[in-house]
Protein backbone atom coordinates (compact mmCIF):
# COMPACT_ATOMS: atom_id res chain seq x y z
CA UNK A 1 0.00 0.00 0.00
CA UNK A 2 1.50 3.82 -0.61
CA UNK A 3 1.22 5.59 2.48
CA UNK A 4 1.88 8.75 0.80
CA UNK A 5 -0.78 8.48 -2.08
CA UNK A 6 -3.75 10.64 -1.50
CA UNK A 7 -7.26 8.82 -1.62
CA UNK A 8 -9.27 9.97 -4.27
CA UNK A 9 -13.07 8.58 -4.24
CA UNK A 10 -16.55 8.83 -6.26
CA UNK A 11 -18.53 11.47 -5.13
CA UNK A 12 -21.71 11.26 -5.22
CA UNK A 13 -23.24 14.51 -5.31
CA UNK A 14 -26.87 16.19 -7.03
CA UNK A 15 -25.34 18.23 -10.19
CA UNK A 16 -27.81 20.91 -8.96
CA UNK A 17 -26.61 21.36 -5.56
CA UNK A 18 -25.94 24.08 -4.30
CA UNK A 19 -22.35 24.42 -2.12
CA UNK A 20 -23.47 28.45 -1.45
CA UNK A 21 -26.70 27.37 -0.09
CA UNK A 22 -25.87 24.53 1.52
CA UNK A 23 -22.99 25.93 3.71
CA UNK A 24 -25.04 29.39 4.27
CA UNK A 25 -28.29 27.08 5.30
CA UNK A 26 -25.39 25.55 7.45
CA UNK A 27 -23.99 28.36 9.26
CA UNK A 28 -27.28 29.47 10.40
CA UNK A 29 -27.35 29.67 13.95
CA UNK A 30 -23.83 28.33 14.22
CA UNK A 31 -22.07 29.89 16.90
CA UNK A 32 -18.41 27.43 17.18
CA UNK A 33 -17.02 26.86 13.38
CA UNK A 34 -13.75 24.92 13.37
CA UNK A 35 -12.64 25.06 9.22
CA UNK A 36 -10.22 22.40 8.33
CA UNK A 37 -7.88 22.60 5.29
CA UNK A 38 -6.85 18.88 3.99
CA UNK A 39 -4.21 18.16 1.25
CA UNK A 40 -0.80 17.39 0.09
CA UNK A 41 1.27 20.57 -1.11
CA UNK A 42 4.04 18.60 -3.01
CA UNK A 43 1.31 16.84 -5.20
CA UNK A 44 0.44 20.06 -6.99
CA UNK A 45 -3.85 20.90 -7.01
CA UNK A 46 -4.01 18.34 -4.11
CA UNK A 47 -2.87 21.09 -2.10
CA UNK A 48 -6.44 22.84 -2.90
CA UNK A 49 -7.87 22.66 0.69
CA UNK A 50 -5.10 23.83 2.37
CA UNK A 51 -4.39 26.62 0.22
CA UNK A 52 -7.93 27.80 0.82
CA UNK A 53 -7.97 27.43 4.63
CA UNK A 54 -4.70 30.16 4.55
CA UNK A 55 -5.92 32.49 2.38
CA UNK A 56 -8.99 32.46 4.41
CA UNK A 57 -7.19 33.01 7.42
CA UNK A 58 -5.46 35.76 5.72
CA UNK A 59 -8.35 37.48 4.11
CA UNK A 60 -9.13 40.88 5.09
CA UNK A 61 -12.47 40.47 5.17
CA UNK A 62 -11.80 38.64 8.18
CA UNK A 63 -10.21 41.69 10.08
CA UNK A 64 -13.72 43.18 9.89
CA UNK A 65 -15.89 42.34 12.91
CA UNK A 66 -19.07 42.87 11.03
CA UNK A 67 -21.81 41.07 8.88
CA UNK A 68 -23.14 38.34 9.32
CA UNK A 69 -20.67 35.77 10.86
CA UNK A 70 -20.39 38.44 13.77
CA UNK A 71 -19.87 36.72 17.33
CA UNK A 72 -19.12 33.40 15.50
CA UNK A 73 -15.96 31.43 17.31
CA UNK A 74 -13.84 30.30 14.01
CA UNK A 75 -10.40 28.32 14.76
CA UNK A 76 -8.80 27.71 11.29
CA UNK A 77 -6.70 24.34 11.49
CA UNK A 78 -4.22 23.24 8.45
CA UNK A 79 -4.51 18.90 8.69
CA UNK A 80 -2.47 18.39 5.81
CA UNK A 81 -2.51 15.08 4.62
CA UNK A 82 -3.52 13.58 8.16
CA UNK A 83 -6.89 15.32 9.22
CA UNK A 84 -6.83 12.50 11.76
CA UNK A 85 -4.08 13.91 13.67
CA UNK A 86 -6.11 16.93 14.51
CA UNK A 87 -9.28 15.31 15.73
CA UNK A 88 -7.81 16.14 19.67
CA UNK A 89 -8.01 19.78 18.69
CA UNK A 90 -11.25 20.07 16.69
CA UNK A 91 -12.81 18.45 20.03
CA UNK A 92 -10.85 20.70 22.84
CA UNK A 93 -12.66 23.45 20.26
CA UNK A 94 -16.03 21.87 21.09
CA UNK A 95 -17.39 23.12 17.15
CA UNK A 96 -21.08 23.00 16.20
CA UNK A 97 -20.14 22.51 12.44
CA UNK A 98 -16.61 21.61 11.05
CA UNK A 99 -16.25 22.32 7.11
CA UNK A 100 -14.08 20.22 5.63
CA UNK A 101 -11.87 21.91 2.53
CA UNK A 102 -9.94 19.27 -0.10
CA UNK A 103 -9.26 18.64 -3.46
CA UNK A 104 -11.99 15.51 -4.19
CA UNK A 105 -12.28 13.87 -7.82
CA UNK A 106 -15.99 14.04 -8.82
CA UNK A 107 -15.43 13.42 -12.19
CA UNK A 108 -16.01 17.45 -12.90
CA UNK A 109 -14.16 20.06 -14.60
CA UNK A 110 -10.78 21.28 -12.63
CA UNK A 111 -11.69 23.36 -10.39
CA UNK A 112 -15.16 23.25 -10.22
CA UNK A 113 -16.54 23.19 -5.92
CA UNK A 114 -18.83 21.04 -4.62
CA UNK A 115 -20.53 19.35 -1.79
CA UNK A 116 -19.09 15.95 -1.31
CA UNK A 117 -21.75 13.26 0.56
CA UNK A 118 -19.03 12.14 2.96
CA UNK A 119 -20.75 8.45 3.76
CA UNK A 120 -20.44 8.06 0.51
CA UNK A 121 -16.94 7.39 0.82
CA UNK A 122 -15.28 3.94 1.04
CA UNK A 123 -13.29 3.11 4.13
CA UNK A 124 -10.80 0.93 2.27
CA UNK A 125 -7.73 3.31 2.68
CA UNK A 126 -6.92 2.40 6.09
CA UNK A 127 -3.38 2.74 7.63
CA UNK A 128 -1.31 3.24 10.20
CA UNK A 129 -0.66 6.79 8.97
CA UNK A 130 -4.55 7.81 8.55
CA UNK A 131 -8.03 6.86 7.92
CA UNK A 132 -10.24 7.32 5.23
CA UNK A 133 -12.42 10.53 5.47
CA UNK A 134 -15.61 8.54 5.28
CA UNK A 135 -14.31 7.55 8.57
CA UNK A 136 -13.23 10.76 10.07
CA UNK A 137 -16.48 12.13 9.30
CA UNK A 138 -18.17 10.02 11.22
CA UNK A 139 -16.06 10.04 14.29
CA UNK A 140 -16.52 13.98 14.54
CA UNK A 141 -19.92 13.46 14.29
CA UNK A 142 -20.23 10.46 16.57
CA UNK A 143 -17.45 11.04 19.53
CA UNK A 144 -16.91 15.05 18.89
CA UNK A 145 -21.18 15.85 17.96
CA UNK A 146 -20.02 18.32 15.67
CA UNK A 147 -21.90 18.73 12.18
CA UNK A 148 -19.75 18.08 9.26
CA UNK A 149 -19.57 19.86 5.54
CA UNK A 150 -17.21 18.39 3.09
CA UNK A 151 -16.37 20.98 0.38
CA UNK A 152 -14.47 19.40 -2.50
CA UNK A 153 -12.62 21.16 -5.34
CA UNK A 154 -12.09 19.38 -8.10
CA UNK A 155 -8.59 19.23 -9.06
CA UNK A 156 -6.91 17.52 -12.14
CA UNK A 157 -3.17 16.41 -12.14
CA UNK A 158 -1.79 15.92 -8.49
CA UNK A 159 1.37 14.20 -9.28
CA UNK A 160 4.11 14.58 -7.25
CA UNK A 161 6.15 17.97 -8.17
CA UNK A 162 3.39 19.20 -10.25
CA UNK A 163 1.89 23.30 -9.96
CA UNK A 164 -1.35 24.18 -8.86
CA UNK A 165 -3.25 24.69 -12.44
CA UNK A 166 -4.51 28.10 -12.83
CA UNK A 167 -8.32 26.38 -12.25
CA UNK A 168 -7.87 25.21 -8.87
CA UNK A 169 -5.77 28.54 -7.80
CA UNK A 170 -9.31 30.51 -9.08
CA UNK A 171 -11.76 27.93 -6.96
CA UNK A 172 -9.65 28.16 -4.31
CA UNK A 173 -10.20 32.29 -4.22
CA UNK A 174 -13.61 31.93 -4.88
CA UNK A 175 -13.94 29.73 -2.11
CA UNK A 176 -11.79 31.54 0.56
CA UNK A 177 -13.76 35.22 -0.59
CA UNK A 178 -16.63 33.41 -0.37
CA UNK A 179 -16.20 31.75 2.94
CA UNK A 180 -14.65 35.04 4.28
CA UNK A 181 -17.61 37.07 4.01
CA UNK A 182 -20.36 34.35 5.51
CA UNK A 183 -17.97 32.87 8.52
């Protein structure tokens, strides 16, 4: 088995859904908001999530305490490649909703965001290194009670030594802008 190959699983989503709706129907009423950033940065547009997650942390929009994500607790944590590693500090956080970010293969164009259906995720990538996030979706929502939103972004060639494509660099400021004014 490669340890150091990322998973990459159908995803069953509805073509017509939503991510914007979704995540804002989400937030509602959401006080505690812990945003997780997932990916690989040596294997190119697999670095998606975690690209996001620090430009969202750096946005300016996020200086402002205004709008609508006013009196919200946010704690931005970068997993890397081994989300599991940070389950101890998503539950000393205690979130209501945790939103997954990663690059996901949906069979869609590069770049393109969507909601990913987390149980619909095989748990056949087990190691000793990390578990599949089918799995760690349902242990934050079983041991930690948090809600959980998986935001994939599509994201083409994630070979080893390979750039982030000009697509996924575009999603991923879409995302973080758009994430930045509703948190």
């Amino acid at each position: 088995m490669d340890y150091h190959r990322r998973e990459e699983f159908p995803v069953n989503a509805e073509p017509s859904t939503d991510w914007k709706q979704v995540v804002a129907a989400e937030l509602e009423g959401t006080a505690r908001i812990a945003v997780c950033g997932i990916g690989n940065e040596l294997r190119g547009n697999d670095a998606a999530g975690v690209l996001c997650l620090r430009k969202l942390k750096n946005h300016p929009a996020k200086k402002v305490a205004a709008g609508p994500g006013r009196g919200r607790q946010v704690v931005f944590i970068e997993c890397g490649e081994s989300p599991e590693n940070q389950t101890g500090r998503i539950r000393k956080f205690q979130p209501d909703l945790v939103l997954l970010l990663d690059a996901a293969r949906g069979g869609r164009p590069p770049g393109d965001i969507f909601i990913v259906d987390p149980h619909r995720i095989a748990d056949n990538e087990v190691s000793t290194h990390r578990i599949s996030l089918g799995m760690l979706v349902r242990f934050i929502e079983e041991s930690i009670g948090a809600r959980v939103v998986f935001l994939g972004l599509e994201p083409g060639e994630t070979g080893t030594g390979t750039p982030v494509s000009e697509a996924v660099k575009t999603s991923v400021s879409a995302l973080s802008d758009y994430l930045s004014l509703i948190l």
